[in-house]
Protein backbone atom coordinates (compact mmCIF):
# COMPACT_ATOMS: atom_id res chain seq x y z
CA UNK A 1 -23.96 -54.98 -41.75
CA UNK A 2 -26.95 -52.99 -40.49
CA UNK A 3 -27.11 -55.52 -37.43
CA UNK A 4 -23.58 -54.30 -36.67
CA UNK A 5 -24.58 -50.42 -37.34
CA UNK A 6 -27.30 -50.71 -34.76
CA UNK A 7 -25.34 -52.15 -31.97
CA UNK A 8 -22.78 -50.01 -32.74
CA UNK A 9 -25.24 -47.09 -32.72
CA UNK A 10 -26.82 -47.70 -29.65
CA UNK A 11 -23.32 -48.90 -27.43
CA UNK A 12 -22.36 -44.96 -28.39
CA UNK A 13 -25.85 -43.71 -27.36
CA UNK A 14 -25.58 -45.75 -24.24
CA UNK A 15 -22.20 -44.24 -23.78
CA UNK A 16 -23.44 -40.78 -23.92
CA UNK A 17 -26.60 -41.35 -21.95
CA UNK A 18 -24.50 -43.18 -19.30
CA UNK A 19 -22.39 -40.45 -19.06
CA UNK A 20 -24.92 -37.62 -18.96
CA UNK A 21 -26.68 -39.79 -16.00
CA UNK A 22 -23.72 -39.95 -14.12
CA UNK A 23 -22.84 -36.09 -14.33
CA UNK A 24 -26.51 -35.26 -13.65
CA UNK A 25 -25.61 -37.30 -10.40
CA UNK A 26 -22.58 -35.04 -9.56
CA UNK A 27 -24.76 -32.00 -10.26
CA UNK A 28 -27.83 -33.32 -7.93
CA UNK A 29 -25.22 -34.71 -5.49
CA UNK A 30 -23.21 -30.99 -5.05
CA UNK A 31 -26.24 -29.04 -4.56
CA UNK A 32 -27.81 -31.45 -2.37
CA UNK A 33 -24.38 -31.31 0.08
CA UNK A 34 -23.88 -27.62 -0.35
CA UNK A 35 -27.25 -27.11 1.05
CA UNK A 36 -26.43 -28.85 4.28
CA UNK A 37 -22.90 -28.21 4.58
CA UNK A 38 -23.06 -25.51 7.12
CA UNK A 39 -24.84 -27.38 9.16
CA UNK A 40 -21.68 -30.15 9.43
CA UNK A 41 -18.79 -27.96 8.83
CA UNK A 42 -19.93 -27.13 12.76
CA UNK A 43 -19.02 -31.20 13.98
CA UNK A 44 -16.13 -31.86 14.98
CA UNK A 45 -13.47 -33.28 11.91
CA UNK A 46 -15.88 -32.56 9.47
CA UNK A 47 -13.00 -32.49 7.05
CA UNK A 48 -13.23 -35.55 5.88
CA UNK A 49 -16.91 -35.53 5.32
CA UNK A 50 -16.72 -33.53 1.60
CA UNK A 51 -14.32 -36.23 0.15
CA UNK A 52 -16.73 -39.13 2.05
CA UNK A 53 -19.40 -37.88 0.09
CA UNK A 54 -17.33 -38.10 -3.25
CA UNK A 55 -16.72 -41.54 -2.50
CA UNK A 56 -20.06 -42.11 -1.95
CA UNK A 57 -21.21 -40.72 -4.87
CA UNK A 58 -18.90 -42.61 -7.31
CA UNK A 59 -19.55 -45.41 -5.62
CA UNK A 60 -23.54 -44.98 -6.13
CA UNK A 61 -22.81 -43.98 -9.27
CA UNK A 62 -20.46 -47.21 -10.38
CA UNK A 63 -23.31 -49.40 -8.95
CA UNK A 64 -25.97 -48.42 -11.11
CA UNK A 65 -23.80 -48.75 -14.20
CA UNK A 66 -22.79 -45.32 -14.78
CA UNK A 67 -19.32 -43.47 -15.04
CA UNK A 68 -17.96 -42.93 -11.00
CA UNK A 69 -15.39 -40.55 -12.67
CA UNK A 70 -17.76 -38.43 -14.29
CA UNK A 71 -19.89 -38.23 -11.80
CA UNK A 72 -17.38 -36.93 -9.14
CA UNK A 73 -15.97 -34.23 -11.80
CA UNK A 74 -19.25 -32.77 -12.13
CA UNK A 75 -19.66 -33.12 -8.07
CA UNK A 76 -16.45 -31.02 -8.10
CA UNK A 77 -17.03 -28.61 -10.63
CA UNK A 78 -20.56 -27.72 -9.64
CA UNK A 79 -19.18 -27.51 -6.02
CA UNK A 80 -15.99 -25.11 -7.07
CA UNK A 81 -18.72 -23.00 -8.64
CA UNK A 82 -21.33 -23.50 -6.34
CA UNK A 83 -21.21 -19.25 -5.05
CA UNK A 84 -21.91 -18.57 -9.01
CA UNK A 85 -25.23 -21.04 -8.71
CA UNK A 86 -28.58 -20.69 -7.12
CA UNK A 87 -31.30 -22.71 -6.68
CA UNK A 88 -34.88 -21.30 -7.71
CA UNK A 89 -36.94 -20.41 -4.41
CA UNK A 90 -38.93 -23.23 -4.48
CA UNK A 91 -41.48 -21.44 -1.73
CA UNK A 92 -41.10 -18.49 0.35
CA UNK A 93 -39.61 -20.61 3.45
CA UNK A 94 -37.18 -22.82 1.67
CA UNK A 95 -34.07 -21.47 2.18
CA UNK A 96 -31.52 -21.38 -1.19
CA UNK A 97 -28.28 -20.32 0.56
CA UNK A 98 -25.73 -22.66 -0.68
CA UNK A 99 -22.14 -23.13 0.99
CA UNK A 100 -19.00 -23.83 -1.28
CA UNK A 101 -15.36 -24.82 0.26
CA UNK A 102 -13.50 -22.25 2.61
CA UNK A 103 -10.26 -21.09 2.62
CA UNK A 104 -8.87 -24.00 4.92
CA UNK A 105 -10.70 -26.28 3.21
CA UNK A 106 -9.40 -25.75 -0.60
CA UNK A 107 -6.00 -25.99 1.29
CA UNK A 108 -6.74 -29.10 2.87
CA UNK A 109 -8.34 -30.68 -0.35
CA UNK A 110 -4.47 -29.37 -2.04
CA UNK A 111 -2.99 -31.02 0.08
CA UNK A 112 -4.85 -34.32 -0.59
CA UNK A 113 -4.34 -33.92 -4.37
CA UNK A 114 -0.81 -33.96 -4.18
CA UNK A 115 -1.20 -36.97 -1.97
CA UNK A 116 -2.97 -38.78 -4.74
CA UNK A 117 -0.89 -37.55 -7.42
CA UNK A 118 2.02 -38.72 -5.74
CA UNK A 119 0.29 -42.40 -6.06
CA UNK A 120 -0.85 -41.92 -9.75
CA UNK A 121 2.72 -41.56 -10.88
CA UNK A 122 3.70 -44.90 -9.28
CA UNK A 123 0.24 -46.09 -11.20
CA UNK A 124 1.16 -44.74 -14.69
CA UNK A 125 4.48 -45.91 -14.22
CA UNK A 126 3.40 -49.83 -13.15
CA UNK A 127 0.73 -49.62 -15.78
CA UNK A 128 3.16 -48.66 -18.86
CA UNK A 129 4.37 -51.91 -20.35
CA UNK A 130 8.03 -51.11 -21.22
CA UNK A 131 7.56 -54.37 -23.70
CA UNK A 132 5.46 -52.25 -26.29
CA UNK A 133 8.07 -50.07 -27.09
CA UNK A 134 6.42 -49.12 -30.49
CA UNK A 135 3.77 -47.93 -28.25
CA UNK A 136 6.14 -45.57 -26.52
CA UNK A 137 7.58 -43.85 -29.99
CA UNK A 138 3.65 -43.27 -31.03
CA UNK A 139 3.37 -41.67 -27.51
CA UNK A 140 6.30 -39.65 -27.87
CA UNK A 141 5.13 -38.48 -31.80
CA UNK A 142 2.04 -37.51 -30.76
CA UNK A 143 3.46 -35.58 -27.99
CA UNK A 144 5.87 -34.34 -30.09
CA UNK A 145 3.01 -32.71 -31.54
CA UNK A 146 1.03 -31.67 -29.24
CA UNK A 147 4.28 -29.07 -28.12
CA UNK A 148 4.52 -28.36 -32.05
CA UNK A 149 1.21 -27.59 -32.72
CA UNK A 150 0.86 -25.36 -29.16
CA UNK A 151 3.15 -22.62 -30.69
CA UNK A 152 0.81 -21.25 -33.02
CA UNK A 153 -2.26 -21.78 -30.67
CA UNK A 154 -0.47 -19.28 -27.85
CA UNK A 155 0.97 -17.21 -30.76
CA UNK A 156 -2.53 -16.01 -32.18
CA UNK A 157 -4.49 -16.64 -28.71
CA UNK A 158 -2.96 -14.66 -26.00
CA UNK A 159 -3.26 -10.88 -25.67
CA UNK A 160 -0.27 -8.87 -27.65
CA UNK A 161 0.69 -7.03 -24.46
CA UNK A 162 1.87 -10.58 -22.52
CA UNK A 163 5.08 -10.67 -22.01
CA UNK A 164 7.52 -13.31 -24.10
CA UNK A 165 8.60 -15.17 -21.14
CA UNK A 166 5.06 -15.84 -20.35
CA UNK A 167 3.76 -16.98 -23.36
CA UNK A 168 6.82 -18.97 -23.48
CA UNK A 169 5.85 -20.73 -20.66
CA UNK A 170 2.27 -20.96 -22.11
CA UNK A 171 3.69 -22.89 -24.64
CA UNK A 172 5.70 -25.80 -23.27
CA UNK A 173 3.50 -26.20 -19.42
CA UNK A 174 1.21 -28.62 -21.43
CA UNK A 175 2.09 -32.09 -19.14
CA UNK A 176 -0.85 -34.28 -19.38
CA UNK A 177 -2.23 -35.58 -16.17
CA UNK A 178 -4.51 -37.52 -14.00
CA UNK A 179 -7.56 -36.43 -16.03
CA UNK A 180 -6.16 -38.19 -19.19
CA UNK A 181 -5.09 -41.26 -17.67
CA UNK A 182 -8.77 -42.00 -16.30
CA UNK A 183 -10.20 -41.24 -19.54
CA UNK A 184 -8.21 -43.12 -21.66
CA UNK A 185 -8.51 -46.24 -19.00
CA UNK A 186 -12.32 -46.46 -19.42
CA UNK A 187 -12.14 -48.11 -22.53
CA UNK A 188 -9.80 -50.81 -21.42
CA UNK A 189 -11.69 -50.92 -17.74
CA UNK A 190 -15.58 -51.92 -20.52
CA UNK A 191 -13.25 -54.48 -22.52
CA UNK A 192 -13.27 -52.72 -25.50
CA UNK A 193 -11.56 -53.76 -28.36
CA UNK A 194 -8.08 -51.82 -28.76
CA UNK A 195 -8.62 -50.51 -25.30
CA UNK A 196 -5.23 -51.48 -23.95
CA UNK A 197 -3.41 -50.02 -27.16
CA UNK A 198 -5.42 -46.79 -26.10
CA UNK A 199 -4.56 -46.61 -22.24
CA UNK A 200 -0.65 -47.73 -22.58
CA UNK A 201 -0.62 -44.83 -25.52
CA UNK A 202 -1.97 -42.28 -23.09
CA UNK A 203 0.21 -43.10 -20.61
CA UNK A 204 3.25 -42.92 -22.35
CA UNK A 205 2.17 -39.13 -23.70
CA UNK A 206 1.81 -38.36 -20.54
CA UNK A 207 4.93 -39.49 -19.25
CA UNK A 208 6.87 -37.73 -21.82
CA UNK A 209 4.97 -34.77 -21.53
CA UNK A 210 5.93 -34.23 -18.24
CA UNK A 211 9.31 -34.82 -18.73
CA UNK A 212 9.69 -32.74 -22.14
CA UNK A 213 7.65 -29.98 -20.17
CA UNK A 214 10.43 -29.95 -17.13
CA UNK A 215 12.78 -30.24 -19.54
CA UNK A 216 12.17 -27.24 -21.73
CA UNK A 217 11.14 -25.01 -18.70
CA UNK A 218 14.55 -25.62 -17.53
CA UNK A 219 16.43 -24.71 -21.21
CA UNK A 220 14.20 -21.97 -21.60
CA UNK A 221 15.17 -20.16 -18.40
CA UNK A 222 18.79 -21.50 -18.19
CA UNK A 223 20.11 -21.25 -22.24
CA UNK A 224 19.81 -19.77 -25.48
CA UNK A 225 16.57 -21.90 -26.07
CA UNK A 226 14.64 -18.64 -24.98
CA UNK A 227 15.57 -17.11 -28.30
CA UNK A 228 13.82 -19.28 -30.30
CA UNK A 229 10.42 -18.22 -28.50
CA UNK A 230 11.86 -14.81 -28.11
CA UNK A 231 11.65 -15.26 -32.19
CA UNK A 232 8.10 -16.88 -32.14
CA UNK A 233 6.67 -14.93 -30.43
CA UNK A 234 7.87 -11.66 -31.57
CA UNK A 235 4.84 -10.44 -32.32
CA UNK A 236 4.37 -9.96 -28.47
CA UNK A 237 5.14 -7.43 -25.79
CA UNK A 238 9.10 -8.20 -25.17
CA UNK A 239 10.33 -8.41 -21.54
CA UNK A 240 12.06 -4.63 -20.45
CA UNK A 241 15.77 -5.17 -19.28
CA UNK A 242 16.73 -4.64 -16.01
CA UNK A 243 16.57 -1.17 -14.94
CA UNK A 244 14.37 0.22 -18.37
CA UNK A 245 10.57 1.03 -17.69
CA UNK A 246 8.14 -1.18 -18.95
């Protein structure tokens, strides 16, 4: 028993220690590509050469044992924020100007997302084994919930001057997405023990979210379903009618 607490206790400190390595690598990684980025956003197609360095980066970081996910969300988070950051002035002729993504850039970088996402939907829906259908009703419960549980969370959260129809949609846009899926893969990708039960749940709450989400957007804005919110959230500013002053 105490054998099996100590492995136990150190596979979840390796975890965590793996993963703070690997977003200390996205961290070191952004600023280190920020700092010369204005030097190669001035070659020619040099719009490739942001996601290149992703790749290389979760490459590195999968090499040396650590989380390639985690280590190109940090790259991308430190990046998005990277006009917020500064380095400390090291000596009075380094120079801590840091460059973040332009205009045409964040566009192009869209663009690619909905490329990918595109591709993750024919994933999810390859990876979900239609044979575990008990899998697929937990999936469906738990999303179930997840809308349920979101009505009281936008109810006492948002400010009581937004309008119904918004917080309405606050409610039901909850689809779960590429983040989850890669999350709830690790454990199946490191051979864990229930790890396939884990990804093939994921994926089926995020298949149903989506299509509950589209679904209820739809009723809300097309039938009486918009009373129901209308009555949860009544506590909230309600929508003028056409023509009255808000």
């Amino acid at each position: 028993m105490l054998l099996d607490d100590y492995l136990k206790f150190n596979f979840s400190k390796n975890v965590y220690s793996d993963r703070l390595l690997a977003a200390m690598m996205g961290i070191v990684g952004a600023f280190g590509w920020s700092y010369i980025f204005k030097k190669v956003r001035g070659l020619q197609n040099s719009m490739f050469t942001t996601a290149a360095i992703v790749f290389i980066i979760f490459g590195l970081a999968e090499w040396l044992g650590y989380s390639g996910a985690i280590a190109a969300l940090a790259f991308g988070i430190t990046l998005g924020n990277i006009s917020s950051l500064r380095l400390p002035r090291l000596y009075s002729g380094f120079n801590t100007d840091l460059s973040g993504l332009n205009v045409s850039e964040k566009a192009f970088f869209s663009e690619l997302v909905f490329i990918l996402k595109t591709f993750f939907f024919v994933y999810i829906g390859i990876s979900l084994q239609l044979a575990n259908w008990w899998l697929i009703v937990v999936g469906l419960i738990l999303t179930i919930f997840i809308f349920i549980i979101r009505l009281p969370i936008v109810k006492f959260t948002v400010l009581k001057s937004t309008p119904i129809t918004d917080a309405s949609m606050l409610a039901v846009v909850i689809p779960r997405g590429l983040a989850a899926a890669v999350l709830a893969s690790i454990p199946f990708q490191q051979g864990m023990d229930g790890g396939e039960i884990i990804q093939n749940t994921a994926y089926a709450v995020i298949l149903s979210s989506i299509i509950i989400t589209c679904l209820l957007v739809f009723l809300i804005d097309k039938t009486k379903l918009r009373n129901f919110y209308a009555w949860a959230f009544s506590n909230l500013a309600k929508q003028p009618k056409t023509g009255e002053q808000p």
